[in-house]
PDB file of N, CA and C in Angstrom:
ATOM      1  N   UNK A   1      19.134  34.129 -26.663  1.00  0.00           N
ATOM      2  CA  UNK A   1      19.405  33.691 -25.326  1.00  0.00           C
ATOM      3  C   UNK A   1      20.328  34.665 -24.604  1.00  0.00           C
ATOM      4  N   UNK A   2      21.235  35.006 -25.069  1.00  0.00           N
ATOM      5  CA  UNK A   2      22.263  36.268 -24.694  1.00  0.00           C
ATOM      6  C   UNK A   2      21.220  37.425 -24.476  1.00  0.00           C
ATOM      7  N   UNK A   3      20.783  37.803 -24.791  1.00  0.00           N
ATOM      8  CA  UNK A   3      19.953  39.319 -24.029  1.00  0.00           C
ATOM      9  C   UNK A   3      19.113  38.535 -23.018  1.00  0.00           C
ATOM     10  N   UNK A   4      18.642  37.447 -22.649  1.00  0.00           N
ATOM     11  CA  UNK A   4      17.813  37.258 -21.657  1.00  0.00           C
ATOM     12  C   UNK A   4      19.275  36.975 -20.182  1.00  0.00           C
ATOM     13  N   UNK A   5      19.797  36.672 -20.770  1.00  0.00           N
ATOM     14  CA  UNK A   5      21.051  36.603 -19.703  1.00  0.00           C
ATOM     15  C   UNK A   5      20.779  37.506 -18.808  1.00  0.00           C
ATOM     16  N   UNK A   6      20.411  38.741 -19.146  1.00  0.00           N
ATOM     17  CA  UNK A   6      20.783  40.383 -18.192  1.00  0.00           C
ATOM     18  C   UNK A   6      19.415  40.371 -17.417  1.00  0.00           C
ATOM     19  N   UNK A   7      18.420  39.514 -17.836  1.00  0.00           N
ATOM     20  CA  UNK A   7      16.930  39.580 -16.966  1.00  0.00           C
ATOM     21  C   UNK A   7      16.996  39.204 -15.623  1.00  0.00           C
ATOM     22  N   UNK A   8      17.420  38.137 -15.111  1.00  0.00           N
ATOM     23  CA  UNK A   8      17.593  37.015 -13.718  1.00  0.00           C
ATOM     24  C   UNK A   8      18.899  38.002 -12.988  1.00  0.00           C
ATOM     25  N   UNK A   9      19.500  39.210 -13.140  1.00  0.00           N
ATOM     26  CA  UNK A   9      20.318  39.383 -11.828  1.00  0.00           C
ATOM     27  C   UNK A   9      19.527  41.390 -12.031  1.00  0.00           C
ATOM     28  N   UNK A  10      18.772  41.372 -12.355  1.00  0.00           N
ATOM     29  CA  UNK A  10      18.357  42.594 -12.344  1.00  0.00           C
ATOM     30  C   UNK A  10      16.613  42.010 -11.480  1.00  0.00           C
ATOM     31  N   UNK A  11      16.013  40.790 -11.384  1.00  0.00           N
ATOM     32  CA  UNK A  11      14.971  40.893 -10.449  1.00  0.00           C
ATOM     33  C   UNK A  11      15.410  39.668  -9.717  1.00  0.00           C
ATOM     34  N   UNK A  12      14.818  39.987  -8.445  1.00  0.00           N
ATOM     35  CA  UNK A  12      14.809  38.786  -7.190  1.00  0.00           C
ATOM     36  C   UNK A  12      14.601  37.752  -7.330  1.00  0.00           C
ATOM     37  N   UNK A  13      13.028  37.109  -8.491  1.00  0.00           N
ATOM     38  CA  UNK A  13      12.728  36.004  -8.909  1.00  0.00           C
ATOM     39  C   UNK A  13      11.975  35.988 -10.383  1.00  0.00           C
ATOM     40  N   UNK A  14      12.741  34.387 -10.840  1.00  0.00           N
ATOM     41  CA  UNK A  14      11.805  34.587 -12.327  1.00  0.00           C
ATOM     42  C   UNK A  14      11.326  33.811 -11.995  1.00  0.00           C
ATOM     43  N   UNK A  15       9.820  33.457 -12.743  1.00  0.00           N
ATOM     44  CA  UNK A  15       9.014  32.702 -13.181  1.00  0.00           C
ATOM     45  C   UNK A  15       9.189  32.031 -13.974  1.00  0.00           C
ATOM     46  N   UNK A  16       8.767  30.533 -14.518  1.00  0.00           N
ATOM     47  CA  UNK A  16       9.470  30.144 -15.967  1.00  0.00           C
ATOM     48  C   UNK A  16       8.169  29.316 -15.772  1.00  0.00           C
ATOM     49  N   UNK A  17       7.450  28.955 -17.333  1.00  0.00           N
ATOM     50  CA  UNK A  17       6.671  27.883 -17.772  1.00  0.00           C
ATOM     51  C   UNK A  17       7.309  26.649 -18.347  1.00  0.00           C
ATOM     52  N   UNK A  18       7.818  26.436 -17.991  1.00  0.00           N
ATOM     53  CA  UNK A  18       8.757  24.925 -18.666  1.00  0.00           C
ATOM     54  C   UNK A  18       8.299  23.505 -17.826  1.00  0.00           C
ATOM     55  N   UNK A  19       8.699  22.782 -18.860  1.00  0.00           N
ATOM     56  CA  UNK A  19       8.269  21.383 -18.776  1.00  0.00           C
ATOM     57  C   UNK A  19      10.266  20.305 -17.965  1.00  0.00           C
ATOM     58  N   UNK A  20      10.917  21.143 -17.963  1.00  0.00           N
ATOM     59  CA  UNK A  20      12.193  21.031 -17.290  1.00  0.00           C
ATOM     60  C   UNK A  20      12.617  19.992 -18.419  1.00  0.00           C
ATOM     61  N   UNK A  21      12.743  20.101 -19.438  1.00  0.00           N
ATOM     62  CA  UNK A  21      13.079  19.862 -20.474  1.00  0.00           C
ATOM     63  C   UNK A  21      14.652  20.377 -20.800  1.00  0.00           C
ATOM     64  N   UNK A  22      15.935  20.081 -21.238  1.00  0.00           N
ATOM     65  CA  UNK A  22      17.130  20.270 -20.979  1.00  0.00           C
ATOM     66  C   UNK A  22      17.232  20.874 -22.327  1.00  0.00           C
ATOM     67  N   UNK A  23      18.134  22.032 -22.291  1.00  0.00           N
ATOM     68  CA  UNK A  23      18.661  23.083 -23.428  1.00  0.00           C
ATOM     69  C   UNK A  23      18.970  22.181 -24.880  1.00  0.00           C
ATOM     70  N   UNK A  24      20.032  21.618 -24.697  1.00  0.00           N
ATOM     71  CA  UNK A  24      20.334  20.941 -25.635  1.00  0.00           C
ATOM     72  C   UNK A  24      20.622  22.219 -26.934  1.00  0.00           C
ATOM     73  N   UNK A  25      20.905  23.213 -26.573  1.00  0.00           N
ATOM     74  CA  UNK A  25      21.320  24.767 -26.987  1.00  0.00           C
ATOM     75  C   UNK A  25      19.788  25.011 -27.607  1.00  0.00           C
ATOM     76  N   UNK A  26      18.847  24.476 -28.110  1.00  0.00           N
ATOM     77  CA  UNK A  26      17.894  24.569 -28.223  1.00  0.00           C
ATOM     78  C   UNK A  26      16.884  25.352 -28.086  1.00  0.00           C
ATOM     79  N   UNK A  27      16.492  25.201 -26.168  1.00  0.00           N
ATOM     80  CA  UNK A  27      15.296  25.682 -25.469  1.00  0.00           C
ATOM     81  C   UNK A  27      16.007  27.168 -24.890  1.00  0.00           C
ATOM     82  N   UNK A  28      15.270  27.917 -25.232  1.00  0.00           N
ATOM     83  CA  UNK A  28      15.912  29.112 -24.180  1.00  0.00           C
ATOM     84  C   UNK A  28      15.484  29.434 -22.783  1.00  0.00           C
ATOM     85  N   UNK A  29      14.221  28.742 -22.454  1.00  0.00           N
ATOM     86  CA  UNK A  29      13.792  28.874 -21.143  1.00  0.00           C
ATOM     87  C   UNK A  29      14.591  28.054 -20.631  1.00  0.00           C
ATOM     88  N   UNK A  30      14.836  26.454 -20.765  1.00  0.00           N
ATOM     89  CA  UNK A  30      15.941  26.206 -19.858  1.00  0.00           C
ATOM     90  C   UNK A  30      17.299  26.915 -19.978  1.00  0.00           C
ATOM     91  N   UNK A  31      17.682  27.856 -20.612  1.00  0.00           N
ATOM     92  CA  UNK A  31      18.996  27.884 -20.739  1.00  0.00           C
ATOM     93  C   UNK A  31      19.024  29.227 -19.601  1.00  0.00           C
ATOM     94  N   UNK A  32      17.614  29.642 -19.384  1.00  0.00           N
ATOM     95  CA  UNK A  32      17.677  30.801 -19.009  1.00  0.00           C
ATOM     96  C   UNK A  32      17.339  30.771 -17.114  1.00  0.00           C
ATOM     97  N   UNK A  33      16.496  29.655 -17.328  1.00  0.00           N
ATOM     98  CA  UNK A  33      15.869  28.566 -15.982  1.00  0.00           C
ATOM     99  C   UNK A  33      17.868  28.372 -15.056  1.00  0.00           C
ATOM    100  N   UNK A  34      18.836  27.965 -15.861  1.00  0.00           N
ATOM    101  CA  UNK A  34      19.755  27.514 -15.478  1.00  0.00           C
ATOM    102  C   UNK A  34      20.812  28.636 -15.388  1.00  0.00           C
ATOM    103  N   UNK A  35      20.917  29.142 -15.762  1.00  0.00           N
ATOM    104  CA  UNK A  35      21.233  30.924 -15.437  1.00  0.00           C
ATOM    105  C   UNK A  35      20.385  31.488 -14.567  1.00  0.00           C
ATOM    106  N   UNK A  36      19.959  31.518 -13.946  1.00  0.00           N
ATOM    107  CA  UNK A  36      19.001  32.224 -13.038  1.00  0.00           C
ATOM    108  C   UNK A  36      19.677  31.463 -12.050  1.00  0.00           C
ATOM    109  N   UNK A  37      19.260  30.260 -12.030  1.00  0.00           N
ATOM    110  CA  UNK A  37      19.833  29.757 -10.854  1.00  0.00           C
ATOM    111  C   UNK A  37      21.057  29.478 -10.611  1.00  0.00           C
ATOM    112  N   UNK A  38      21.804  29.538 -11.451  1.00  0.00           N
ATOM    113  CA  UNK A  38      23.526  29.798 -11.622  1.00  0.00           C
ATOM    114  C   UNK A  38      24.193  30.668 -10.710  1.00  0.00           C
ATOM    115  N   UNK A  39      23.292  32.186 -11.120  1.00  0.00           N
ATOM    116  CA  UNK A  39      23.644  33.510 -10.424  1.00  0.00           C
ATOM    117  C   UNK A  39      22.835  33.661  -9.158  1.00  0.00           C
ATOM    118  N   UNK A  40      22.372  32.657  -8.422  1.00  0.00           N
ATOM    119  CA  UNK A  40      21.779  32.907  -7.362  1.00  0.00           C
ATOM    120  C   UNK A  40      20.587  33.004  -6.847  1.00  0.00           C
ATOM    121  N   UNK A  41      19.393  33.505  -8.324  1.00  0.00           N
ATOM    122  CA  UNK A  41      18.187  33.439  -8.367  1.00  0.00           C
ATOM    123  C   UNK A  41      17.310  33.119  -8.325  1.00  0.00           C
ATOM    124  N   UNK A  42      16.443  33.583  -7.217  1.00  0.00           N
ATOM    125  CA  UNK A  42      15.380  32.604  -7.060  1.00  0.00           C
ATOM    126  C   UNK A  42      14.360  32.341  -8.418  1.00  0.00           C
ATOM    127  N   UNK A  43      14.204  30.772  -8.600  1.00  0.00           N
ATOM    128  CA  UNK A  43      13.113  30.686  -9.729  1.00  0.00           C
ATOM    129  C   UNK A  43      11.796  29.675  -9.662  1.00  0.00           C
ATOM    130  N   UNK A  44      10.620  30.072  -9.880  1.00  0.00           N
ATOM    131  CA  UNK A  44       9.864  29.224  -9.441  1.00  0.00           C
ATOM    132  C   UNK A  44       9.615  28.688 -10.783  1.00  0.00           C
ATOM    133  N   UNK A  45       9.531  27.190 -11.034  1.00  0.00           N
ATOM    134  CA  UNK A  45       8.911  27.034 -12.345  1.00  0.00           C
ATOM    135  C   UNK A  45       7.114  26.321 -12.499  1.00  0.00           C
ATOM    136  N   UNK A  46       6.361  26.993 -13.781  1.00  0.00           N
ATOM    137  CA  UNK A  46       5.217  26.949 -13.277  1.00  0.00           C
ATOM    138  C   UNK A  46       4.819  25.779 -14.190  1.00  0.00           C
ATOM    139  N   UNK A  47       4.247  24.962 -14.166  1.00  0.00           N
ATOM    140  CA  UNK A  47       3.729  23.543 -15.234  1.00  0.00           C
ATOM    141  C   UNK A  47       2.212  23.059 -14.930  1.00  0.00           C
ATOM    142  N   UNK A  48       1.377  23.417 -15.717  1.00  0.00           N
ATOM    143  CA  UNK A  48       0.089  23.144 -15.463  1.00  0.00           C
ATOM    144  C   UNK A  48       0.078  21.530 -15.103  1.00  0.00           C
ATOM    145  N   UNK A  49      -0.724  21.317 -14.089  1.00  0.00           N
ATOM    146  CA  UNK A  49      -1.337  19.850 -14.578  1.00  0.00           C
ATOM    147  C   UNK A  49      -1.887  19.545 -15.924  1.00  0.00           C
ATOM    148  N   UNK A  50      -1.449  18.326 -16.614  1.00  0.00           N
ATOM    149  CA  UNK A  50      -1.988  17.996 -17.572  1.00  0.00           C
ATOM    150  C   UNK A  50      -1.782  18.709 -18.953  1.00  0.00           C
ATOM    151  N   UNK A  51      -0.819  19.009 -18.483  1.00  0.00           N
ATOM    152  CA  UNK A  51       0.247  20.226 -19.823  1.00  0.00           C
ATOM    153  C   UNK A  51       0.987  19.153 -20.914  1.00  0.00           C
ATOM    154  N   UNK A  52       1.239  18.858 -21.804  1.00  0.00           N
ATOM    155  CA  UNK A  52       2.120  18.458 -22.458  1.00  0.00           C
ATOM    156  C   UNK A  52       2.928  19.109 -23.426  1.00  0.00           C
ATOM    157  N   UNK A  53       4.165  18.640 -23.986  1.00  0.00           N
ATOM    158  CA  UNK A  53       4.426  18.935 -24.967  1.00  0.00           C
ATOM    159  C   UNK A  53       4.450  18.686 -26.117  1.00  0.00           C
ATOM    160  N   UNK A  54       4.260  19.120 -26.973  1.00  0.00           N
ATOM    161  CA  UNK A  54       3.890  18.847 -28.229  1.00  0.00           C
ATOM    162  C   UNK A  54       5.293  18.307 -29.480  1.00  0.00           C
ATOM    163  N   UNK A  55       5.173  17.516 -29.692  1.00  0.00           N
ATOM    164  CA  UNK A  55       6.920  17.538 -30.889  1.00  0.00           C
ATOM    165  C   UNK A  55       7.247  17.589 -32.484  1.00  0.00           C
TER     166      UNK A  55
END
């Protein structure tokens, strides 16, 4: 999760596939979803219709 830190203030916008599912130190897309937008970044997140997750 620490090296993705440096991704979100080096481009304008990330993309993220997440289900907005909460870190829980866990997930690194949210941790990274919430850093992005921490530092200002625009982020769009993308979730298919009819996507689930699996557990």
């Amino acid at each position: 999760m620490r090296a993705g830190q440096g991704l979100p203030i080096a481009f304008a916008r990330v993309l993220a596939v997440w289900d907005g599912s909460p870190s829980g130190g866990r997930d690194a897309t949210a941790h990274l979803v919430a850093f992005a937008r921490s530092s200002g970044v625009d982020v769009e997140v993308l979730w298919p219709d009819g996507a689930s997750r699996r557990g």
